[in-house]
C-alpha atoms as a PDB file:
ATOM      1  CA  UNK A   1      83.422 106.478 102.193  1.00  0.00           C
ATOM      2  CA  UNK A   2      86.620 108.992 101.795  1.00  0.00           C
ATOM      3  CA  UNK A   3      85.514 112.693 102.458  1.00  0.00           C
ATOM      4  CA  UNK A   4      86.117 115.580  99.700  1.00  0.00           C
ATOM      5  CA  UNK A   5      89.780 114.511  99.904  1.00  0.00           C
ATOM      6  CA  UNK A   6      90.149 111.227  99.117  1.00  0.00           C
ATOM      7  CA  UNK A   7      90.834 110.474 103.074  1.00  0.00           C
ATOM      8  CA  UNK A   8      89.952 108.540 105.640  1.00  0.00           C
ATOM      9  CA  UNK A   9      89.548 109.161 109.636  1.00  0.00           C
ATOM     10  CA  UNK A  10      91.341 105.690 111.306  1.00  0.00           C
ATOM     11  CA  UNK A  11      91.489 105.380 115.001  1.00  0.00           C
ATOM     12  CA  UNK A  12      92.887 102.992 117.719  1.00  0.00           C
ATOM     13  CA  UNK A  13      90.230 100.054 118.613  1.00  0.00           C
ATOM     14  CA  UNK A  14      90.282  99.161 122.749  1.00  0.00           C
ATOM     15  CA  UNK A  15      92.793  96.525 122.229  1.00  0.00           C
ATOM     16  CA  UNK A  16      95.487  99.120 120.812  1.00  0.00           C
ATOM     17  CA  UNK A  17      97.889 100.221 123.385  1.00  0.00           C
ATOM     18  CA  UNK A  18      97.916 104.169 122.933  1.00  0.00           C
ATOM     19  CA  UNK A  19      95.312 106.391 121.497  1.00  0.00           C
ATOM     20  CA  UNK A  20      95.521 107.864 117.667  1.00  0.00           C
ATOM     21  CA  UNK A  21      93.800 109.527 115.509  1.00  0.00           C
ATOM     22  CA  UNK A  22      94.552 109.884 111.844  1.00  0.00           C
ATOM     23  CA  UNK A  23      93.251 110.925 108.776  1.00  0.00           C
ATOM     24  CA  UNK A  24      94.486 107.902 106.049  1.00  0.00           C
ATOM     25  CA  UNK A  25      93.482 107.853 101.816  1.00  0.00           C
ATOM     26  CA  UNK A  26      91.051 105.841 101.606  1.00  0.00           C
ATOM     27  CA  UNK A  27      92.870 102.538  99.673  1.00  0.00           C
ATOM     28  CA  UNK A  28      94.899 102.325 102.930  1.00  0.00           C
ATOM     29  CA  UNK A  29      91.939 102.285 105.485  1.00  0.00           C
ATOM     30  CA  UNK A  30      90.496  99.895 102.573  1.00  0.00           C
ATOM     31  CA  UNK A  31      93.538  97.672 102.674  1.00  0.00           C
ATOM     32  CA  UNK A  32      94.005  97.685 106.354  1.00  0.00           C
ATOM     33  CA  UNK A  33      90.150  95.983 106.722  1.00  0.00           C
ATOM     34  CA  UNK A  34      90.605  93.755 103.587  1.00  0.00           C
ATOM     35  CA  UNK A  35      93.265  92.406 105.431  1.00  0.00           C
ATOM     36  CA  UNK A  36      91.483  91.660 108.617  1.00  0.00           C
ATOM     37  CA  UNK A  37      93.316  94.518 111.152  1.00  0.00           C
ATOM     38  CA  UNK A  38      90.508  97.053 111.338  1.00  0.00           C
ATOM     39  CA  UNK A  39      87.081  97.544 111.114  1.00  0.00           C
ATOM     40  CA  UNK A  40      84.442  99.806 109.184  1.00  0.00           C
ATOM     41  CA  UNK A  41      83.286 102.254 112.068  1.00  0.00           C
ATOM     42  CA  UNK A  42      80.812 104.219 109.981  1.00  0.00           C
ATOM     43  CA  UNK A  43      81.181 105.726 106.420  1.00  0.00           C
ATOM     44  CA  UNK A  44      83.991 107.794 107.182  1.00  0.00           C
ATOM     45  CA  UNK A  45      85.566 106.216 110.609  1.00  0.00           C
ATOM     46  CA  UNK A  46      88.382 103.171 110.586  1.00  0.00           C
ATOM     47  CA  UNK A  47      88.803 101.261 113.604  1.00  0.00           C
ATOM     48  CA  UNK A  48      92.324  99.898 113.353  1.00  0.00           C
ATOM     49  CA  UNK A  49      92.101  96.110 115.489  1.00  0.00           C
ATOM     50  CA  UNK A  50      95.780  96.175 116.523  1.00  0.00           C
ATOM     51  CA  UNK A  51      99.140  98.153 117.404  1.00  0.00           C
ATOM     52  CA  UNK A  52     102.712  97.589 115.410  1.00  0.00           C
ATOM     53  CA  UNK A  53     104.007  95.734 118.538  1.00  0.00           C
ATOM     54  CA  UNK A  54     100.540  93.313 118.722  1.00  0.00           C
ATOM     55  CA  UNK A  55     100.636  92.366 114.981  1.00  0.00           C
ATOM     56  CA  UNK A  56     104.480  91.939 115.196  1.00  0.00           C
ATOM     57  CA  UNK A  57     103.732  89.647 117.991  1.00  0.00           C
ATOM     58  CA  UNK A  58     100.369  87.899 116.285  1.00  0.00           C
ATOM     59  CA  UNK A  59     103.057  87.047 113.308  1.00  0.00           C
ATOM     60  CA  UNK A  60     106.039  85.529 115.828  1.00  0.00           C
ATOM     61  CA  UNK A  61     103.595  83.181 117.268  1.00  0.00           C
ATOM     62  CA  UNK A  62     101.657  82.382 113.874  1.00  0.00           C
ATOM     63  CA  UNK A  63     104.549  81.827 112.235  1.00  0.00           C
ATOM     64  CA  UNK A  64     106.593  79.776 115.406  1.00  0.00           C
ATOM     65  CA  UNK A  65     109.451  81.945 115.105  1.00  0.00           C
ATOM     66  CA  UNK A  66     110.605  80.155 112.330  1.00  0.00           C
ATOM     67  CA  UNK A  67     112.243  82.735 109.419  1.00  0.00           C
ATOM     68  CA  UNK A  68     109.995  82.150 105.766  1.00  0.00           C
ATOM     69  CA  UNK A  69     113.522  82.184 104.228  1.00  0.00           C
ATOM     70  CA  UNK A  70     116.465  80.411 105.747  1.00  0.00           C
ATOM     71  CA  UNK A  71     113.920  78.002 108.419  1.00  0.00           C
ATOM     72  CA  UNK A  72     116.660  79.053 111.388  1.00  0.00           C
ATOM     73  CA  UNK A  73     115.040  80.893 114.488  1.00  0.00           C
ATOM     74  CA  UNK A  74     113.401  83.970 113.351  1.00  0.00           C
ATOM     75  CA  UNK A  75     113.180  87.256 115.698  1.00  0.00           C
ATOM     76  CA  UNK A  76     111.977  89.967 113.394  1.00  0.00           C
ATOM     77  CA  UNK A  77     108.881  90.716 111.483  1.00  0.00           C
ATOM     78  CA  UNK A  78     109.314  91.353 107.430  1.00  0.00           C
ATOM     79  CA  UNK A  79     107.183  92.637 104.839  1.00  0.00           C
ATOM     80  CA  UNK A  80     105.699  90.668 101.987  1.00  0.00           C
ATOM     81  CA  UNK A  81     105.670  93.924  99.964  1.00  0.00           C
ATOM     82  CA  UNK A  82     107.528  96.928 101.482  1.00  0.00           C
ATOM     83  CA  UNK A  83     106.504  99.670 102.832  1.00  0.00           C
ATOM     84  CA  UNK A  84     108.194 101.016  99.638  1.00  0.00           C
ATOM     85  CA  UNK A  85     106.531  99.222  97.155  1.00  0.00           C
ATOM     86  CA  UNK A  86     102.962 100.165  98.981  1.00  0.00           C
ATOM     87  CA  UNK A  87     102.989  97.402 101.676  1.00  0.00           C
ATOM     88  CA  UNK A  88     101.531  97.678 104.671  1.00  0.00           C
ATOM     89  CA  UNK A  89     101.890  96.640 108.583  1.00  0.00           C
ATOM     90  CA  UNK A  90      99.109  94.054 108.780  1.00  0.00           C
ATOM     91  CA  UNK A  91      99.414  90.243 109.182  1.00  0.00           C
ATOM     92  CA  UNK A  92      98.854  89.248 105.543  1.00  0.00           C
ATOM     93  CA  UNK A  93     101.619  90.936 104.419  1.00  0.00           C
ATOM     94  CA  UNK A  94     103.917  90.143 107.223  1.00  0.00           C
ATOM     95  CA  UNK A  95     106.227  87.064 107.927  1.00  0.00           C
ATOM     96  CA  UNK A  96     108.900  86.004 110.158  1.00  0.00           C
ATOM     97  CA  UNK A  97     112.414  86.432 109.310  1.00  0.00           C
ATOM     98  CA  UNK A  98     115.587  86.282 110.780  1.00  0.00           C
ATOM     99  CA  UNK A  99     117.826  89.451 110.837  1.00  0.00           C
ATOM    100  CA  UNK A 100     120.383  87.917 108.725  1.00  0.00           C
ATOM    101  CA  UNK A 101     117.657  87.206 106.056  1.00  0.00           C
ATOM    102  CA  UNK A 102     115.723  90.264 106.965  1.00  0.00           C
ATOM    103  CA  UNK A 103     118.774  92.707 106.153  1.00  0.00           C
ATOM    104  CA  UNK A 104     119.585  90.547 103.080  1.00  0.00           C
ATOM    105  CA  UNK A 105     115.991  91.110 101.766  1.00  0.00           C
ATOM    106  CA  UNK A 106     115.899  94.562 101.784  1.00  0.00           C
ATOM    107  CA  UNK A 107     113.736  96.127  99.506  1.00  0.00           C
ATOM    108  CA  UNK A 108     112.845  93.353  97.380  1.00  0.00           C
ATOM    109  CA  UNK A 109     109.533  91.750  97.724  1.00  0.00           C
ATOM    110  CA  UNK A 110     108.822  88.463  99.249  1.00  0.00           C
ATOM    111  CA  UNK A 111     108.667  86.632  96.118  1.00  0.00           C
ATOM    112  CA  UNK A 112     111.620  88.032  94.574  1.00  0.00           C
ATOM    113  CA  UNK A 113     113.705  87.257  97.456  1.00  0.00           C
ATOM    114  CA  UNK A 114     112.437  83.677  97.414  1.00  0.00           C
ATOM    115  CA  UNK A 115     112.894  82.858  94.129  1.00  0.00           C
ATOM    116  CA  UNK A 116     116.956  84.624  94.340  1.00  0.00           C
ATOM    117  CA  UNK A 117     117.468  82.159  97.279  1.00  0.00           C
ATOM    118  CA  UNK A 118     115.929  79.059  95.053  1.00  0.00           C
ATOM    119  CA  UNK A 119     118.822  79.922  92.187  1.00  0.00           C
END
């Protein structure tokens, strides 16, 4: 439940490396636990499941290092839908990538890249 606001309080769970504490709008503490990395805490309290470097991690072994685009070795993490389009770090909307594929992605989304490599 967002306070007067519109926001959110999200904090680090036990397994997050580092303590935070932030206040979020609410449709991106809503995404974050649609998308299975955090928790409902109470009406107005987040608990966010895991750190950048643990999801980044989670999506290397999930995905076998293997890039989504190219099938070579993949070493980075890349987002479904950028963090400029409204993406967010969480597994669903991450994948593995390789830098060369990575950089060539940029901005575009997933789907758009895909369908520019199939032409």
């Amino acid at each position: 439940m967002p306070d007067k606001d519109g926001m959110v309080l999200i904090v680090s769970g036990e397994q997050c490396k580092g303590k935070f504490r932030s206040r979020v709008p609410y449709q991106k503490a809503w995404k974050h636990v649609k998308e299975g990395s955090a928790i409902i805490k109470d009406k107005n309290t987040v608990i966010k499941l895991y750190s950048k470097c643990q999801v980044r991690k989670m999506v290397l072994h999930r995905d076998k290092h293997i890039c989504h685009y190219c099938g070579e070795h993949g070493n980075t993490v890349d987002h479904k839908v950028p963090l400029s389009h409204g993406g967010y770090t969480t597994p669903a909307n991450l994948v593995c990538s390789c830098l060369k594929c990575n950089q060539m992605k940029g901005v575009k989304t997933y789907w758009q890249f895909k369908k520019e490599l199939a032409i």
